[in-house]
N, C-alpha and C. Protein backbone atom coordinates (compact mmCIF):
# COMPACT_ATOMS: atom_id res chain seq x y z
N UNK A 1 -30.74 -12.61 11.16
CA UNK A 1 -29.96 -13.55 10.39
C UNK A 1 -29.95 -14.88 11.12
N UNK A 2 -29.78 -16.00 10.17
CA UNK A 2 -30.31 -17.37 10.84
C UNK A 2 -28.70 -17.89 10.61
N UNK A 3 -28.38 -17.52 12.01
CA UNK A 3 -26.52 -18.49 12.09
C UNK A 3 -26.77 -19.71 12.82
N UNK A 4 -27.44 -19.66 14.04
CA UNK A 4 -27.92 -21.01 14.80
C UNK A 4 -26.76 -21.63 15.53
N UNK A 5 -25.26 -20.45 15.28
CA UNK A 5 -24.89 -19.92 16.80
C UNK A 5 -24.69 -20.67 18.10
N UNK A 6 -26.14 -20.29 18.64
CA UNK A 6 -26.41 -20.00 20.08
C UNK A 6 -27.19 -21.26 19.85
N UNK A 7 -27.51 -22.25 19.14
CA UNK A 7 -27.86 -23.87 19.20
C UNK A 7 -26.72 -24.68 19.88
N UNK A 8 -26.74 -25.69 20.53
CA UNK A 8 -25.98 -27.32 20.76
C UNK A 8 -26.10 -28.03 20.38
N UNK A 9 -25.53 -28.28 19.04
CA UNK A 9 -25.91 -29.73 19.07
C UNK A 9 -25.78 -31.04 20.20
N UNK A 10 -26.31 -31.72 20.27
CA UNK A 10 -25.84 -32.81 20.82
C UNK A 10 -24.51 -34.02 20.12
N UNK A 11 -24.08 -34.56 21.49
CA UNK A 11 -23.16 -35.48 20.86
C UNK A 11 -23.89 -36.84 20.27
N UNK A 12 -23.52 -36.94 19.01
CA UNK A 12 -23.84 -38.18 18.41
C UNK A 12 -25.46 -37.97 17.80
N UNK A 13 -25.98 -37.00 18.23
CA UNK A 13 -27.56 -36.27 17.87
C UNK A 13 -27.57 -34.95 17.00
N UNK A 14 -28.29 -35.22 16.09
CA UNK A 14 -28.47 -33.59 15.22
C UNK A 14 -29.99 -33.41 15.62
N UNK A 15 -30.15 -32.26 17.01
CA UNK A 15 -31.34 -32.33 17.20
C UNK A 15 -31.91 -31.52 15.80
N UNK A 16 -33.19 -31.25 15.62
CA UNK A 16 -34.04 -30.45 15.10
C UNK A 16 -33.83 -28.86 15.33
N UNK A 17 -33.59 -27.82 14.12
CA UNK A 17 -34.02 -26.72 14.46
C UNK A 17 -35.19 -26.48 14.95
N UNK A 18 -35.20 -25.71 16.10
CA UNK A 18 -36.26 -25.54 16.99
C UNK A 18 -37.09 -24.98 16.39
N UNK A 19 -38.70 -24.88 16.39
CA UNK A 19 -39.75 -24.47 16.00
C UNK A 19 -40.49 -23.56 16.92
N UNK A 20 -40.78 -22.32 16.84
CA UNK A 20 -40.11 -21.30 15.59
C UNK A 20 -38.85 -20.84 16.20
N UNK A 21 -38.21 -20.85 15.43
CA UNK A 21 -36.77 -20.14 15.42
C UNK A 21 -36.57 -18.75 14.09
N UNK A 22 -36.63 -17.83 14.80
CA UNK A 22 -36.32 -16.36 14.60
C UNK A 22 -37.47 -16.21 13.86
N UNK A 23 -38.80 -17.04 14.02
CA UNK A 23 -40.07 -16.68 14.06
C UNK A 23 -40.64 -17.70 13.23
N UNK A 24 -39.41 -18.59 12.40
CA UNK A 24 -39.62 -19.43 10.99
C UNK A 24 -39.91 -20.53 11.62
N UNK A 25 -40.14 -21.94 10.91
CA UNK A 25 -39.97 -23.30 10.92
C UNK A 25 -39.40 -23.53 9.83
N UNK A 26 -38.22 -24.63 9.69
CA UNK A 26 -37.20 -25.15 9.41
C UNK A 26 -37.56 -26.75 8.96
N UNK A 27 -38.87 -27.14 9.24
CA UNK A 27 -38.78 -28.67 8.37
C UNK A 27 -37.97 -29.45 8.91
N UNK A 28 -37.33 -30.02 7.81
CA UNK A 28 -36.82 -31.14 8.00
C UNK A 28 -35.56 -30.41 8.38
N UNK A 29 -34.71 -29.44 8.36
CA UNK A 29 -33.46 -29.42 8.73
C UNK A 29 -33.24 -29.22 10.40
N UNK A 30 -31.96 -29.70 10.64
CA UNK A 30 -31.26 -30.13 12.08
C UNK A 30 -30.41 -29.44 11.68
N UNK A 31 -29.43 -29.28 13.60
CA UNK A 31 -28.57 -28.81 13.64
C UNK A 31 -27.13 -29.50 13.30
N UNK A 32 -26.37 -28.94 12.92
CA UNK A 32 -25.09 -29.48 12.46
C UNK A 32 -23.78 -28.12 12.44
N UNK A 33 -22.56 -29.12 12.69
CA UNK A 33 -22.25 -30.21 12.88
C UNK A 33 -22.17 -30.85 14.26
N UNK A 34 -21.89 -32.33 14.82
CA UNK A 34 -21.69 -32.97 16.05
C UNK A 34 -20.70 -32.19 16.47
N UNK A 35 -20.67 -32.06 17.43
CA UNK A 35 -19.30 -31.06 18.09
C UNK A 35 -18.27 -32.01 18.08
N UNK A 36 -16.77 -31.29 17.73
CA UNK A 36 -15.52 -32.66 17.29
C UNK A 36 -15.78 -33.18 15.99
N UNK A 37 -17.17 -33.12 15.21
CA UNK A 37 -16.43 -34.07 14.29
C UNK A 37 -16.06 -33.29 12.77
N UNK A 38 -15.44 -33.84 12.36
CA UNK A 38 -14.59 -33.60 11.19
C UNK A 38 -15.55 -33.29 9.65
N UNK A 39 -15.39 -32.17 9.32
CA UNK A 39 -16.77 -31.80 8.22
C UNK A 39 -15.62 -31.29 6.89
N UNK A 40 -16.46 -31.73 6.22
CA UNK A 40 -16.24 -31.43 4.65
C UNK A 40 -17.00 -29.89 4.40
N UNK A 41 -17.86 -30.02 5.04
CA UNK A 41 -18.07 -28.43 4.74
C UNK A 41 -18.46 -27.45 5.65
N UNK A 42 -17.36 -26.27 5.52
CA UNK A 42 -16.70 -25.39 6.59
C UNK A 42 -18.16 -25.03 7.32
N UNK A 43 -18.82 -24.52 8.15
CA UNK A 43 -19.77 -23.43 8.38
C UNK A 43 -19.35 -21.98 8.09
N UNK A 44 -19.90 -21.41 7.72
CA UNK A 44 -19.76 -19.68 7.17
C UNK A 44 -19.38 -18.99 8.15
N UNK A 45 -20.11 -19.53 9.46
CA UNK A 45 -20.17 -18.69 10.84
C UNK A 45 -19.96 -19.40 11.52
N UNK A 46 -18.98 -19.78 12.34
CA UNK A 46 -18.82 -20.75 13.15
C UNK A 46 -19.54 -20.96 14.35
N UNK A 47 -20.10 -22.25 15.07
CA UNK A 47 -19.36 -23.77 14.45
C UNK A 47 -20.90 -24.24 14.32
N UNK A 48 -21.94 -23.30 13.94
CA UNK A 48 -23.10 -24.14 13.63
C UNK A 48 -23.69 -23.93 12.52
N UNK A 49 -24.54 -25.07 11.40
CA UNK A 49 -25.41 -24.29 10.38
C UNK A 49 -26.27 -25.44 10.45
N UNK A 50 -27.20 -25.50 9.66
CA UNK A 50 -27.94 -25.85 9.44
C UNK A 50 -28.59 -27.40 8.21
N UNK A 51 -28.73 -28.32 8.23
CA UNK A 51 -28.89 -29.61 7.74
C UNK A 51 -29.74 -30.26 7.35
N UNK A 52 -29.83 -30.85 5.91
CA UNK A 52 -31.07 -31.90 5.69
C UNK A 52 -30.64 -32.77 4.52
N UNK A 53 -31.17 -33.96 4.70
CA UNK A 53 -30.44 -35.25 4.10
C UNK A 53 -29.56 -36.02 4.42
N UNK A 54 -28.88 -35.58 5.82
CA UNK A 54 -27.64 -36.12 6.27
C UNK A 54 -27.62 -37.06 7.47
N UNK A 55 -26.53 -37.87 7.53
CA UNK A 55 -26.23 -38.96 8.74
C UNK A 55 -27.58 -39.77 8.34
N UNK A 56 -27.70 -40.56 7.30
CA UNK A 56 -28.91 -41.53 7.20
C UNK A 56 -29.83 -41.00 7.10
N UNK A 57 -30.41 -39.48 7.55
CA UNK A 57 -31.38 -39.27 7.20
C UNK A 57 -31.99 -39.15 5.53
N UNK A 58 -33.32 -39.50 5.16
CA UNK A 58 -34.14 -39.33 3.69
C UNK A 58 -35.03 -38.04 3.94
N UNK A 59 -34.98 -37.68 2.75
CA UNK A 59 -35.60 -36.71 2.69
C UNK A 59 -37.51 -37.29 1.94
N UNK A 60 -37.35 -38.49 1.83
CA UNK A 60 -38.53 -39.09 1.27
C UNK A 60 -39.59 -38.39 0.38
N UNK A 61 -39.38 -37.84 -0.46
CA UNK A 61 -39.41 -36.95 -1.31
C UNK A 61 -40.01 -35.51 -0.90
N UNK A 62 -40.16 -35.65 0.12
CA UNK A 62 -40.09 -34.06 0.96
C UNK A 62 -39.23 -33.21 0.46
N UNK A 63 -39.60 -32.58 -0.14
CA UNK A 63 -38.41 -30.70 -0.26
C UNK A 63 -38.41 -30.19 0.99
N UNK A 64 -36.95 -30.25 1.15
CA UNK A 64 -37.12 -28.83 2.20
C UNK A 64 -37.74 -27.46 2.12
N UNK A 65 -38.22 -27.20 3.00
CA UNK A 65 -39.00 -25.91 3.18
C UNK A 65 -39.13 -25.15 4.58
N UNK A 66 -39.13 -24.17 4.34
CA UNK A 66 -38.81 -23.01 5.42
C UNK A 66 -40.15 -21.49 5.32
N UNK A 67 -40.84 -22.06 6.42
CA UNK A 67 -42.50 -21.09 6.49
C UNK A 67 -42.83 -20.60 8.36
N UNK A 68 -43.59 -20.04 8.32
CA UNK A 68 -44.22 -19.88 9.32
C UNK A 68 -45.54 -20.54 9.70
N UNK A 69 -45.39 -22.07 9.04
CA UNK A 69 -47.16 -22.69 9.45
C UNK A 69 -47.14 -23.08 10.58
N UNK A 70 -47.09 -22.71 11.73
CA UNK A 70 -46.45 -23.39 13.62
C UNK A 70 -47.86 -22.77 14.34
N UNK A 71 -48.36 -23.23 14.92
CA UNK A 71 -49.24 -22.95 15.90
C UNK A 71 -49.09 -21.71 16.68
N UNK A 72 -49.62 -20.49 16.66
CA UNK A 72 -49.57 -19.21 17.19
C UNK A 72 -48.47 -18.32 16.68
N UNK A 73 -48.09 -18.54 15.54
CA UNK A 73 -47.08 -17.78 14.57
C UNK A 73 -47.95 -16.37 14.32
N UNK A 74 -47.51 -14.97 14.43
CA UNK A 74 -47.92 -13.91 14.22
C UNK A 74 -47.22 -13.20 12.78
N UNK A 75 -46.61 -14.07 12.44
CA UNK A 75 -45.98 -13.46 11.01
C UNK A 75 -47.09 -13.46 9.78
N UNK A 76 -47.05 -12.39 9.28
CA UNK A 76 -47.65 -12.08 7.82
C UNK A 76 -46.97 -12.67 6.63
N UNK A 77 -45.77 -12.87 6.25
CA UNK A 77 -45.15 -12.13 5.40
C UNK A 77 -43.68 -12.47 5.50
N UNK A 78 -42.65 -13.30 5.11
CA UNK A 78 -40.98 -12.88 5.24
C UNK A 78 -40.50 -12.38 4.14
N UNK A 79 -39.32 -12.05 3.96
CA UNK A 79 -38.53 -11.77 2.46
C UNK A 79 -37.09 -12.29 2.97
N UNK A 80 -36.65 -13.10 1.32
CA UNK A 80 -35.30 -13.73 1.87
C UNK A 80 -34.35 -12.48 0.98
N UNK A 81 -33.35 -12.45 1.70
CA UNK A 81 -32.49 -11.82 0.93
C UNK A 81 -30.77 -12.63 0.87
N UNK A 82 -30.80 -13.65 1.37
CA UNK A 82 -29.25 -13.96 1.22
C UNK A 82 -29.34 -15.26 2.23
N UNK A 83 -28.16 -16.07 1.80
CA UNK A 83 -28.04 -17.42 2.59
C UNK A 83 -26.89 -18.05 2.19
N UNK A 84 -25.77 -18.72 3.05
CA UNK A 84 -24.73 -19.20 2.38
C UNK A 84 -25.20 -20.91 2.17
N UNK A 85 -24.63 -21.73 1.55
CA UNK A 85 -25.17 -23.15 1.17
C UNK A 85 -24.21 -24.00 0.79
N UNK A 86 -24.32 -25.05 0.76
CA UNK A 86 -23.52 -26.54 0.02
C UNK A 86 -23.82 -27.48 0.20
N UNK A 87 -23.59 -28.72 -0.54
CA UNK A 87 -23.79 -29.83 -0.46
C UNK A 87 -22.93 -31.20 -0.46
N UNK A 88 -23.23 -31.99 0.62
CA UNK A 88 -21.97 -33.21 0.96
C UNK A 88 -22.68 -33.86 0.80
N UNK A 89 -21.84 -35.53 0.32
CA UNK A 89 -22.21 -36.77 -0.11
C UNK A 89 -21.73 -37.15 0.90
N UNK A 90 -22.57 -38.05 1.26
CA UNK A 90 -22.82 -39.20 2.56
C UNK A 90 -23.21 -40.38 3.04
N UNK A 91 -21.87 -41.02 4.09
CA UNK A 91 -22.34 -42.53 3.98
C UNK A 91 -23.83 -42.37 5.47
N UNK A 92 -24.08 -43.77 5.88
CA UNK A 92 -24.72 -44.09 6.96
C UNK A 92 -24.49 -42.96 8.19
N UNK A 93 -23.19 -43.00 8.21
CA UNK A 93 -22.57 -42.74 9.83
C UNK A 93 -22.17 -41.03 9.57
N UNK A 94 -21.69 -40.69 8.61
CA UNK A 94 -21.00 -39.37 8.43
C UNK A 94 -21.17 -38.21 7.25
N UNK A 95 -21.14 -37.42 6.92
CA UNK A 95 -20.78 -36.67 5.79
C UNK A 95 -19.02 -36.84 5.04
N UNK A 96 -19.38 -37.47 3.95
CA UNK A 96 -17.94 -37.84 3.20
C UNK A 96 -17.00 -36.51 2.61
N UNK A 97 -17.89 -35.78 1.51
CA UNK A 97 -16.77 -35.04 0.81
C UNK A 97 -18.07 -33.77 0.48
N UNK A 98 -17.83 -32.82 0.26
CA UNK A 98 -18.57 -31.60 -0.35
C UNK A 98 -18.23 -32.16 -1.42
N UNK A 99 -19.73 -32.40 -2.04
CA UNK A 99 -19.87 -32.45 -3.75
C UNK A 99 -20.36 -30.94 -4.41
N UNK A 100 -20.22 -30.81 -5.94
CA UNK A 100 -21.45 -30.02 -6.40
C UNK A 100 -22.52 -30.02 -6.18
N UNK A 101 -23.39 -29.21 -6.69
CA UNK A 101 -25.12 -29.67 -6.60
C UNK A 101 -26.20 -28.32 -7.26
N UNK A 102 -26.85 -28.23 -7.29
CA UNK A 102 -28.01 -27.41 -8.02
C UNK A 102 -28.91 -26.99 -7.30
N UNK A 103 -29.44 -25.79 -6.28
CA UNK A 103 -30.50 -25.89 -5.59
C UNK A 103 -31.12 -25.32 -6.12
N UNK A 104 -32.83 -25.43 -6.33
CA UNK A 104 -33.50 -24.94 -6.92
C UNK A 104 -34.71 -24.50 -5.82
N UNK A 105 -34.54 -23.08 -5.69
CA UNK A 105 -35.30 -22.03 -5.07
C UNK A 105 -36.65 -21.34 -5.18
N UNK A 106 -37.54 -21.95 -4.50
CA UNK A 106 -38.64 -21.78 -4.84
C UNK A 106 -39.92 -20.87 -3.66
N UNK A 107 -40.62 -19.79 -3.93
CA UNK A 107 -41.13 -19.13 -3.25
C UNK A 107 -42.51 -19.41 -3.47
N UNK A 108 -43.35 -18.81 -2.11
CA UNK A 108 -44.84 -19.01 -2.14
C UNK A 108 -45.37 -17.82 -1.56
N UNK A 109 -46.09 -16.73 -2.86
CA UNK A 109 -46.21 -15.45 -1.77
C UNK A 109 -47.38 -15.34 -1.10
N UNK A 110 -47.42 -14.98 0.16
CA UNK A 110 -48.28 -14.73 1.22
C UNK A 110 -49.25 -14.22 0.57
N UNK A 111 -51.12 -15.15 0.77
CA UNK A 111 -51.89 -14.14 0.56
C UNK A 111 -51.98 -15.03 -0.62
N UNK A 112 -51.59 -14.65 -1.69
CA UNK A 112 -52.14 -14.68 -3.14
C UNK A 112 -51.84 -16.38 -3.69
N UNK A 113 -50.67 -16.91 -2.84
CA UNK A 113 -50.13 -18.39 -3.73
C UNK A 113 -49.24 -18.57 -4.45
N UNK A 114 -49.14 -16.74 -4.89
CA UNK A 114 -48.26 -17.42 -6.23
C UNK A 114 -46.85 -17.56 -6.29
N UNK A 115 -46.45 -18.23 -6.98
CA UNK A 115 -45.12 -19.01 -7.26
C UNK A 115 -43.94 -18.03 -7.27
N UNK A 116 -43.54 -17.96 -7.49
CA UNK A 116 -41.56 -16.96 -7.27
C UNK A 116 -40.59 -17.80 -7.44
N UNK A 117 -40.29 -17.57 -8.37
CA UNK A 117 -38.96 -18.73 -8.99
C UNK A 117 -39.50 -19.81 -9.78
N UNK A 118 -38.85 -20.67 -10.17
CA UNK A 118 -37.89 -21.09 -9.65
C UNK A 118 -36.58 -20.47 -9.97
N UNK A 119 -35.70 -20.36 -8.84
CA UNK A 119 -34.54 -19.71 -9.34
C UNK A 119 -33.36 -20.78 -8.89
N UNK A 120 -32.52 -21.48 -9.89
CA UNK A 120 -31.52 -22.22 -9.62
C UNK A 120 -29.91 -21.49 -9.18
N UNK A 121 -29.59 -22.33 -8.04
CA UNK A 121 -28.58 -21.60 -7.69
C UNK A 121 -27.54 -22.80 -7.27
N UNK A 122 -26.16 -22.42 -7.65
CA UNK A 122 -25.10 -23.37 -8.13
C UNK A 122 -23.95 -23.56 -6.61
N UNK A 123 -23.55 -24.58 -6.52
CA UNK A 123 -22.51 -24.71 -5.62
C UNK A 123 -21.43 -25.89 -6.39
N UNK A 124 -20.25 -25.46 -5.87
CA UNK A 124 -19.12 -25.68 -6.68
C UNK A 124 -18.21 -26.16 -5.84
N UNK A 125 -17.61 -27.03 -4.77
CA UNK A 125 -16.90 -27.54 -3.71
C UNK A 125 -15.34 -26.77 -3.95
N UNK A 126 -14.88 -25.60 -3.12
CA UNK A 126 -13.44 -25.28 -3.47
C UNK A 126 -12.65 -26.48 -2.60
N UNK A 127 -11.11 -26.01 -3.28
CA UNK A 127 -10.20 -27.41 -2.98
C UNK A 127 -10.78 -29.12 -3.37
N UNK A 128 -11.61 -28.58 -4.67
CA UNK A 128 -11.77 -30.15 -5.56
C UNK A 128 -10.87 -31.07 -5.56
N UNK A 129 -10.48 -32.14 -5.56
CA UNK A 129 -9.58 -33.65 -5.59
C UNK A 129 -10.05 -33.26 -7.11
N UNK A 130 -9.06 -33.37 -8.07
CA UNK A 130 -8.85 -33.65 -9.36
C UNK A 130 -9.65 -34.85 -9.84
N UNK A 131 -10.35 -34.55 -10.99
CA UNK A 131 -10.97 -35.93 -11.45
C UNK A 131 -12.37 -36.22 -10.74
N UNK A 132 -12.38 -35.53 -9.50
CA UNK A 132 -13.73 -36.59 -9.04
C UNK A 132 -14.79 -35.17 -8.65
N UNK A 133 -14.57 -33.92 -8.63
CA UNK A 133 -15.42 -33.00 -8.35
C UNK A 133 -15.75 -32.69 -6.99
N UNK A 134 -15.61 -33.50 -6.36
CA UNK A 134 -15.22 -33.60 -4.40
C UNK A 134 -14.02 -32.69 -3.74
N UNK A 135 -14.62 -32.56 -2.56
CA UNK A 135 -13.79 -32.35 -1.57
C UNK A 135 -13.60 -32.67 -0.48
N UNK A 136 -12.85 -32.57 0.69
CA UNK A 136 -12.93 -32.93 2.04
C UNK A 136 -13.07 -31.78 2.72
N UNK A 137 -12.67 -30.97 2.46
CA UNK A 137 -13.09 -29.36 2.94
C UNK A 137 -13.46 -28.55 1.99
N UNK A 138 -14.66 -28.02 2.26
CA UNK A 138 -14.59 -26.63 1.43
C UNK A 138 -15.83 -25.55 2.09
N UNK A 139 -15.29 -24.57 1.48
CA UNK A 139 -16.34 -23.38 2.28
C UNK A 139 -17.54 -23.76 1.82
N UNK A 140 -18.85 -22.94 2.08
CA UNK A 140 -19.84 -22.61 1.90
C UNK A 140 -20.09 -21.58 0.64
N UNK A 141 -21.29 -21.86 -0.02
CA UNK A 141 -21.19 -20.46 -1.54
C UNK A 141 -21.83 -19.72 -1.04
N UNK A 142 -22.24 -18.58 -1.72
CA UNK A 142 -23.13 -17.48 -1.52
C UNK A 142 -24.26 -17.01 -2.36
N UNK A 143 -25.13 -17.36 -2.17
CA UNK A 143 -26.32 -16.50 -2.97
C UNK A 143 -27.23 -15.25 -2.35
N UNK A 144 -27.59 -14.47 -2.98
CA UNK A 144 -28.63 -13.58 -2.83
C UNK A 144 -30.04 -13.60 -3.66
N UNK A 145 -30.87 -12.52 -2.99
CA UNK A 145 -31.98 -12.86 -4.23
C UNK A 145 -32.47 -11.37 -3.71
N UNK A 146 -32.90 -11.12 -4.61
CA UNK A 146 -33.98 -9.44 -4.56
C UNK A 146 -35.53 -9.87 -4.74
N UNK A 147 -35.79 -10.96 -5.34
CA UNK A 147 -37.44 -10.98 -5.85
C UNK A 147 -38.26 -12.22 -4.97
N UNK A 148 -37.22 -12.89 -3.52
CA UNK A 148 -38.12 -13.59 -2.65
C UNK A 148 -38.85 -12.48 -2.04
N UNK A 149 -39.85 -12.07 -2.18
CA UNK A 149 -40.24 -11.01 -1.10
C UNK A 149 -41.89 -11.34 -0.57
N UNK A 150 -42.53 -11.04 0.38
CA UNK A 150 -43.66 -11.21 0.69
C UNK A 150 -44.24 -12.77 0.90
N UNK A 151 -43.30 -13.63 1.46
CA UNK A 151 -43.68 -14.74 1.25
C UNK A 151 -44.10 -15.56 2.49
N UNK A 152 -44.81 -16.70 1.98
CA UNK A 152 -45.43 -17.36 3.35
C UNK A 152 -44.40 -18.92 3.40
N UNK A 153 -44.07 -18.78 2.59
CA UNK A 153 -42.92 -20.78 2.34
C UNK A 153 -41.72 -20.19 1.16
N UNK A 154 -41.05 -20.92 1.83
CA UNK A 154 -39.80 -20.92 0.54
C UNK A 154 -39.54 -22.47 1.03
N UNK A 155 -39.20 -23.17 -1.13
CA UNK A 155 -38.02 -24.56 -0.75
C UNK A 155 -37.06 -24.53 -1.50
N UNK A 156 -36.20 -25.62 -0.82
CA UNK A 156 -35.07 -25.69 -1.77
C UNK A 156 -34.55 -26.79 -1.78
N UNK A 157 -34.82 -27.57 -3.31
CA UNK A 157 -34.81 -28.80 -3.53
C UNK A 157 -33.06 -28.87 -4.01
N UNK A 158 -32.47 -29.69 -3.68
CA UNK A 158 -31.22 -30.40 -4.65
C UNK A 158 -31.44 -31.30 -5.92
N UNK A 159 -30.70 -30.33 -6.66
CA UNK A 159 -30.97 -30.97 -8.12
C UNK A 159 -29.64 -31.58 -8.25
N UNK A 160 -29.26 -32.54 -8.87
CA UNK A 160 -28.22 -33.01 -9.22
C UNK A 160 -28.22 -33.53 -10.87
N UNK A 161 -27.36 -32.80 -11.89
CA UNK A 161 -27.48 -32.92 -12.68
C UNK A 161 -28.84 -32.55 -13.53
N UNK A 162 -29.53 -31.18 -13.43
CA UNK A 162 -30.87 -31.11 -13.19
C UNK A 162 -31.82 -31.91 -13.34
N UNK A 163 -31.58 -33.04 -12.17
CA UNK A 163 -32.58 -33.89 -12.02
C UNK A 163 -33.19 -33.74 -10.79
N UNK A 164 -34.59 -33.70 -10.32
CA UNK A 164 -34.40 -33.91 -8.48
C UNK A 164 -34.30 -34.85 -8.18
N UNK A 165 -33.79 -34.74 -6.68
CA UNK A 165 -33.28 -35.73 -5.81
C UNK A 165 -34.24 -35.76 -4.90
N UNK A 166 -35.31 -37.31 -4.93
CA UNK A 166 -36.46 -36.94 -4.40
C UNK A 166 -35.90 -37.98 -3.05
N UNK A 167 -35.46 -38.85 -2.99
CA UNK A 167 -34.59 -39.51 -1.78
C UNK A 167 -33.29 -39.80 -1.60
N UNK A 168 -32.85 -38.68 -1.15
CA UNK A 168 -31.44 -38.58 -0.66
C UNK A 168 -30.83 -39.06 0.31
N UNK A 169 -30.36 -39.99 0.36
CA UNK A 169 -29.66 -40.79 1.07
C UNK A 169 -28.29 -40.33 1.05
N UNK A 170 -28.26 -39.78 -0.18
CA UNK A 170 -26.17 -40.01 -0.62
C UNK A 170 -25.84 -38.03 -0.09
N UNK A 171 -27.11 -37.49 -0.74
CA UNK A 171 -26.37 -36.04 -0.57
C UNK A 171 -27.21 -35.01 0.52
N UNK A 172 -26.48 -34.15 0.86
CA UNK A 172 -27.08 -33.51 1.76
C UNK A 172 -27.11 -32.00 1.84
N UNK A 173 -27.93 -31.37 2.12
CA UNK A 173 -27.90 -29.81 1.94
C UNK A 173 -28.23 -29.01 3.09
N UNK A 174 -26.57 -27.91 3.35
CA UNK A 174 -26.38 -27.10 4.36
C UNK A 174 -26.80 -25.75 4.12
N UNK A 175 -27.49 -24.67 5.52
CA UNK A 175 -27.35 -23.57 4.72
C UNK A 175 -27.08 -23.11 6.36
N UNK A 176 -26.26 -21.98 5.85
CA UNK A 176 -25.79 -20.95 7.38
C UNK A 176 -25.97 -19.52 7.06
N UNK A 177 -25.71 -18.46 7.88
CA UNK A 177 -26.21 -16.81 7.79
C UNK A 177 -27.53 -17.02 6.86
N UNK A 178 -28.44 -17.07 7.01
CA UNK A 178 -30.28 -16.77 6.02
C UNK A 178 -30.40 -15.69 6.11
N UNK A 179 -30.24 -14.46 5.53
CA UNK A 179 -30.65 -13.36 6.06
C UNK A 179 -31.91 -13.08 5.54
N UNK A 180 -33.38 -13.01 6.52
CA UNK A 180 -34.53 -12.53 5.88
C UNK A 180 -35.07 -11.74 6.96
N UNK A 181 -35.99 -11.17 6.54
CA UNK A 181 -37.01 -10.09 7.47
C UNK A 181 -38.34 -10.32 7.54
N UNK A 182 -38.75 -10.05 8.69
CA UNK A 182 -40.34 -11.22 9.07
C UNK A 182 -41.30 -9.93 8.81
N UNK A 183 -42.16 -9.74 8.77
CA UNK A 183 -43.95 -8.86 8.90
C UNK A 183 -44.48 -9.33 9.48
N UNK A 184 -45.23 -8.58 10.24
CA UNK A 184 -46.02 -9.03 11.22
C UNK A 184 -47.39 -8.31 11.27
């Protein structure tokens, strides 16, 4: 399971999930949150998860994605089975409020290419501010899946309003506990 735990962030730095970590590569996501600072959205497992789009960073129309393409990787094969997730709107300097958002889940199976999903999966900010769909705190959601299996890449784009969000500046997408299983 990918809690990321036993990571540091740095102060004032969201280094990079390390490559490979629990055998995967992680892309564009960093570690989060800065230690001390004040988050809109809880981690599942405390006090680390996982980040992309956030503190100024763009995602420049890059999807996130999560594979084993790393130099001397011995994996065949992962299967996802579960991951908690959410998404915060964000200025320059910080993460503002857990908004809604739409991730849309997409697999690549090992070997053959072919596609798996897309499967859209919903996050909903608890303790909403009335009127605006925000929060300043809220947990993490939960999804599962039975039919990522055998795969060489999975992404997961933020849709907002099912539109994608091909440069995100404003929103950002967390995920903590990943539970998948590698082949080798």
């Amino acid at each position: 399971m990918l809690q990321l735990d036993n990571l540091i962030p740095a102060l004032l730095v969201t280094p990079a999930v390390p490559t490979p970590y629990q055998q995967l590569r992680f892309g564009t996501f960093s570690i989060a949150p800065i230690p001390g600072a004040v988050v809109p959205l809880l981690p599942h497992s405390s006090p680390n998860y996982a980040g992309t789009g956030f503190r100024g960073q763009t995602l420049d129309g890059e999807i996130p994605t999560i594979d084993f393409a790393y130099p001397g990787s011995t994996l065949k094969s992962f299967d996802l089975q579960s991951f908690y997730f959410g998404c915060t709107q964000n200025s320059q300097a910080s993460a503002v409020a857990a908004i809604g958002c739409t991730v849309q889940v997409t697999g690549t199976k090992a070997g053959s290419g072919a596609t798996v999903g897309p499967e859209l999966i919903n996050f909903a900010p608890t303790g909403a501010v009335a009127g605006t769909g925000a929060s300043l705190q809220s947990a993490m959601a939960w999804a599962s899946f039975s039919h990522f299996t055998a795969l060489s890449s999975l992404t997961l784009q933020v849709m907002l309003s099912a539109v994608p969000v091909e440069a995100q500046v404003a929103t950002a997408l967390y995920i903590d506990d990943l539970v998948h299983t590698n082949y080798e």
